[in-house]
Protein backbone atom coordinates (compact mmCIF):
# COMPACT_ATOMS: atom_id res chain seq x y z
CA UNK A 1 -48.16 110.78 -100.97
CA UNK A 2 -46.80 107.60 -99.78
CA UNK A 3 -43.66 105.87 -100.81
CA UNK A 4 -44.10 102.42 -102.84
CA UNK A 5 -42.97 99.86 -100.26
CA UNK A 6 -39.98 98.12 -102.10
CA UNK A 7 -40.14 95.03 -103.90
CA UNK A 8 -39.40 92.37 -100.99
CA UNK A 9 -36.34 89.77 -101.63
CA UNK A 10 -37.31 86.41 -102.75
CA UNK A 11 -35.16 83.94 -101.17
CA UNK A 12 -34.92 80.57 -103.20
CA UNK A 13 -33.30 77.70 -100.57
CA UNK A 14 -31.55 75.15 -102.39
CA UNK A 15 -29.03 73.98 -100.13
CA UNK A 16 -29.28 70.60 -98.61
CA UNK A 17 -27.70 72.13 -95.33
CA UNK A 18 -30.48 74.34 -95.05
CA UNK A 19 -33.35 72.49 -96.19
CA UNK A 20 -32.35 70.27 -93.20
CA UNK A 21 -31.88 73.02 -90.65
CA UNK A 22 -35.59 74.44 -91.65
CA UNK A 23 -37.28 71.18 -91.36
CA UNK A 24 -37.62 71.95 -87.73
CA UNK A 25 -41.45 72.41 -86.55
CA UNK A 26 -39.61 75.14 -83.78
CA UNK A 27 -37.68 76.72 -86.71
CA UNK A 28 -40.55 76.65 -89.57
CA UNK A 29 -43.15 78.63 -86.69
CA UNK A 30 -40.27 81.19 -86.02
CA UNK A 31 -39.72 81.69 -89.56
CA UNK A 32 -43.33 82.09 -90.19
CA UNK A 33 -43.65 84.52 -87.69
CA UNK A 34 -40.72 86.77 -88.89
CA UNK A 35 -41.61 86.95 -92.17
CA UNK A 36 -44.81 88.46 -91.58
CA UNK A 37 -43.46 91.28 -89.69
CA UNK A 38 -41.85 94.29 -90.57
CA UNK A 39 -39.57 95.13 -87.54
CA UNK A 40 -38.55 91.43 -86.08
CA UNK A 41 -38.65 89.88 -82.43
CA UNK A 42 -36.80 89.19 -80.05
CA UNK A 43 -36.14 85.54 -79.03
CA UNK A 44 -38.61 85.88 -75.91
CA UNK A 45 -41.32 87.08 -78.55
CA UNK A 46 -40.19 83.72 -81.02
CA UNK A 47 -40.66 81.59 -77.84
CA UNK A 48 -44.14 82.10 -77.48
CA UNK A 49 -44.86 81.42 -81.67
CA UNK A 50 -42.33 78.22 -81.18
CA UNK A 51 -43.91 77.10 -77.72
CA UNK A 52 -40.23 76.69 -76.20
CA UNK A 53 -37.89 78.42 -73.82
CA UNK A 54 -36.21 82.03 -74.70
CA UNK A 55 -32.97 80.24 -74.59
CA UNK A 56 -33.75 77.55 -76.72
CA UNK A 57 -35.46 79.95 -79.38
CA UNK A 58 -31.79 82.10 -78.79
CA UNK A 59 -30.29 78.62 -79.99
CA UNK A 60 -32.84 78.20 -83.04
CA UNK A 61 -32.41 81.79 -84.05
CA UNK A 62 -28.91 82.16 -84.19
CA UNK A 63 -29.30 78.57 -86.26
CA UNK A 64 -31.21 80.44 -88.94
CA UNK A 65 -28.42 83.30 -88.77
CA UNK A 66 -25.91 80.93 -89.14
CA UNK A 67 -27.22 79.69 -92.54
CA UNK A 68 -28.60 83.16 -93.60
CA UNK A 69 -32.58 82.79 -93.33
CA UNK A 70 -32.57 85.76 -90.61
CA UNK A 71 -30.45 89.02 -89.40
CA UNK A 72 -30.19 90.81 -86.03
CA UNK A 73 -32.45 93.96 -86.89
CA UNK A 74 -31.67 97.23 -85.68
CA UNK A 75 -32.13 97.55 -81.63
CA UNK A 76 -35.48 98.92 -80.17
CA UNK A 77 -33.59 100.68 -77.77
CA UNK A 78 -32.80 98.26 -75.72
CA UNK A 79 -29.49 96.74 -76.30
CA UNK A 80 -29.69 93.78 -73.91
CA UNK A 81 -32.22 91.98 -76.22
CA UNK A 82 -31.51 90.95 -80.16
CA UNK A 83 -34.31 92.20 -82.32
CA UNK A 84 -34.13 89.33 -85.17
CA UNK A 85 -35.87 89.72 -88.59
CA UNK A 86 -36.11 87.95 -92.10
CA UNK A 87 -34.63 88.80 -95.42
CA UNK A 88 -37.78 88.40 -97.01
CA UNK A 89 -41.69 87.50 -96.42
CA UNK A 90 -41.43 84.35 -98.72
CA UNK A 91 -39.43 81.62 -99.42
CA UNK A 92 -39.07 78.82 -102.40
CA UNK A 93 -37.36 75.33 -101.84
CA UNK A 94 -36.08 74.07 -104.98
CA UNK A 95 -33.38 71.17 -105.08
CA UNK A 96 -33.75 71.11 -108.79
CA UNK A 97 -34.20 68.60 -111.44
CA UNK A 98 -30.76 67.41 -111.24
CA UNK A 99 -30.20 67.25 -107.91
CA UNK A 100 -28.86 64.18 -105.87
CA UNK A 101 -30.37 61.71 -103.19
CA UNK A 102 -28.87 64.43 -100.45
CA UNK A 103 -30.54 67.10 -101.65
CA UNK A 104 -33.39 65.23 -102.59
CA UNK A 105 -33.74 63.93 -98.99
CA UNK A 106 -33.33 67.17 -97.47
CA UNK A 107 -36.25 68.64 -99.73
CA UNK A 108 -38.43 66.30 -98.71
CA UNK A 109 -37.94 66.78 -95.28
CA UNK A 110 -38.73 70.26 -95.04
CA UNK A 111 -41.64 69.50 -97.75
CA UNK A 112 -43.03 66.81 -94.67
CA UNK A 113 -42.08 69.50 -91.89
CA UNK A 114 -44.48 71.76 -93.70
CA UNK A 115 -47.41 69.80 -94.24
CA UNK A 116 -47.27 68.45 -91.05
CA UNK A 117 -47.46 71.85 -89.41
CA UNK A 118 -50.63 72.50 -91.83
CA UNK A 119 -52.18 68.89 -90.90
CA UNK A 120 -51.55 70.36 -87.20
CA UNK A 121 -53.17 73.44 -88.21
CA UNK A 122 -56.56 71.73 -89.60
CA UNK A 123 -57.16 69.17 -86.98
CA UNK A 124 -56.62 72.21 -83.98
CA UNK A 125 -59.41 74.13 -86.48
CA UNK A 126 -61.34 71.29 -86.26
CA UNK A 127 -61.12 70.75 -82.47
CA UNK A 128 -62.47 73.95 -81.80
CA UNK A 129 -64.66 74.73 -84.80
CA UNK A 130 -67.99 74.27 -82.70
CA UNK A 131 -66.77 76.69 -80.53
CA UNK A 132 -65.63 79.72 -82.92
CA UNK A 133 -68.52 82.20 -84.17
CA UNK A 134 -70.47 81.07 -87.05
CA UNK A 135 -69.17 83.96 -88.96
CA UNK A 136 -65.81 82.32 -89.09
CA UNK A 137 -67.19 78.41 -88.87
CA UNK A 138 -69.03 78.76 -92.15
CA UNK A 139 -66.18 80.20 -94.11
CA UNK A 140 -63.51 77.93 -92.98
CA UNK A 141 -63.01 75.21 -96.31
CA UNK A 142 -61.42 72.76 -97.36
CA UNK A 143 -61.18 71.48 -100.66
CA UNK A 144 -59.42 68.61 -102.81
CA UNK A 145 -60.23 69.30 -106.52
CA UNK A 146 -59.24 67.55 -109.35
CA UNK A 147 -58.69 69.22 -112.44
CA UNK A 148 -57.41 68.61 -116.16
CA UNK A 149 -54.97 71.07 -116.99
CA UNK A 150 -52.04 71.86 -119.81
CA UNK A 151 -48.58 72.82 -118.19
CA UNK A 152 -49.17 76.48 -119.82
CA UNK A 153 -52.72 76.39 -118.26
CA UNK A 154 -51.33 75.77 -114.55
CA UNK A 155 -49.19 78.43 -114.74
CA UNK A 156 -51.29 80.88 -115.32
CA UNK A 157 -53.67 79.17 -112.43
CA UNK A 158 -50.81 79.35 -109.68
CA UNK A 159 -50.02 82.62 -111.13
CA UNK A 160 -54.07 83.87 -110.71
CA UNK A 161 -54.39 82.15 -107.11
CA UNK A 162 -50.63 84.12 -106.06
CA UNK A 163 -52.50 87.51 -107.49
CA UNK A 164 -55.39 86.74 -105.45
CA UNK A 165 -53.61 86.00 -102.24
CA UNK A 166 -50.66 88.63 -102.14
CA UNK A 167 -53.18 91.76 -101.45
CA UNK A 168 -54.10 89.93 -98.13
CA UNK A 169 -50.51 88.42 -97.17
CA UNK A 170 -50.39 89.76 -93.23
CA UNK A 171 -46.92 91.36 -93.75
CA UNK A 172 -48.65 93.40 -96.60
CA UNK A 173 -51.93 94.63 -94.73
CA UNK A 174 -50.23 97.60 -92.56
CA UNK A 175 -53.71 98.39 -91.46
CA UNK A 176 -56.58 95.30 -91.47
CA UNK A 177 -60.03 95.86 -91.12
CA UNK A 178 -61.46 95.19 -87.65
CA UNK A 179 -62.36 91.45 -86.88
CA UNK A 180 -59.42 90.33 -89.36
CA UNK A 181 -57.77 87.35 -88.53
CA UNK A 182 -54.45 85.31 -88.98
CA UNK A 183 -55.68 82.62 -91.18
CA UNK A 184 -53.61 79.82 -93.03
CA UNK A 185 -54.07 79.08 -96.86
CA UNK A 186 -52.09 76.31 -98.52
CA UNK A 187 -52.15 75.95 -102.36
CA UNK A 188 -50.95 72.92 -103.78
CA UNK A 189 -50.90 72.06 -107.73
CA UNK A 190 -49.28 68.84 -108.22
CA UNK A 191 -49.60 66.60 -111.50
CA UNK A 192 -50.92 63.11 -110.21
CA UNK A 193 -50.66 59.24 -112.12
């Protein structure tokens, strides 16, 4: 029988400080990438994800340390390289309602860090769509729907689209089916004017 795998931590960032240190395109792929793995990496392994140096990844990582987004994991067995992970697969920004310009700022940052990275994401898709197997090219989608929608009404839609997901989050599937591939989803559900 095998043990239930225990309820991950939820990590809700708040902090202008470290709103600001995320909104780094170097910092947002490393984070990424240690969230969806169960053991960590060592900063040569986060250099290839963040397309920089091992020392400057060293620099980045020990960044996220210092403000408590990662922890050194326990050694593979060798003791010359840090084994880094996350405290948890997913992560909320929320300044709050009553927060100030600083905050605010800082928010909106990382908010603009993010969906530039998934802007970055779509056009490199599109670049080599013609080129990736039509299995993959016809399922690819984008989609900007407009819908009419209570308060009470959206949140049972973001809750339905986060029951959907989770099953397939990569940190979750321990053992994919063959042919399964990283792929990038971003759900949005903002009231508009």
């Amino acid at each position: 029988m095998t043990e239930p795998r225990p309820e991950p931590r939820r990590v809700t960032i708040s902090d202008p400080q470290v709103m600001r240190a995320l909104a780094h395109p170097a910092r947002l792929a490393i984070m990424e990438h240690l969230s969806s793995l169960e053991g960590g990496a060592t900063a040569t392994e986060c250099a290839e994800i963040a397309g920089l140096s091992p020392s400057a990844t060293s620099y980045h990582l020990r960044a996220l340390a210092k403000f408590g987004l990662i922890e050194e994991a326990p050694s593979r067995g060798d003791a010359r390289e840090r084994v880094w992970r996350s405290f948890s697969p997913s992560y909320t920004v929320e300044a709050g309602r009553s927060a100030g310009s600083e905050a605010r700022a800082a928010e909106l940052a990382l908010v603009e860090a993010h969906t530039a990275r998934f802007a970055q994401r779509t056009r490199d898709w599109m670049r080599r769509a013609p080129d990736e197997p039509p299995e993959w090219y016809d399922v690819a989608w984008f989609s900007d729907t407009l819908l009419l929608l209570t308060a009470e009404e959206l949140a049972t839609l973001n809750v339905a689209v986060k029951d959907l997901l989770d099953p397939y989050r990569r940190r979750a599937r321990s053992s994919p089916p063959a042919g399964a591939r990283t792929v990038a989803v971003q759900y949005r559900a903002v009231p508009i004017d």
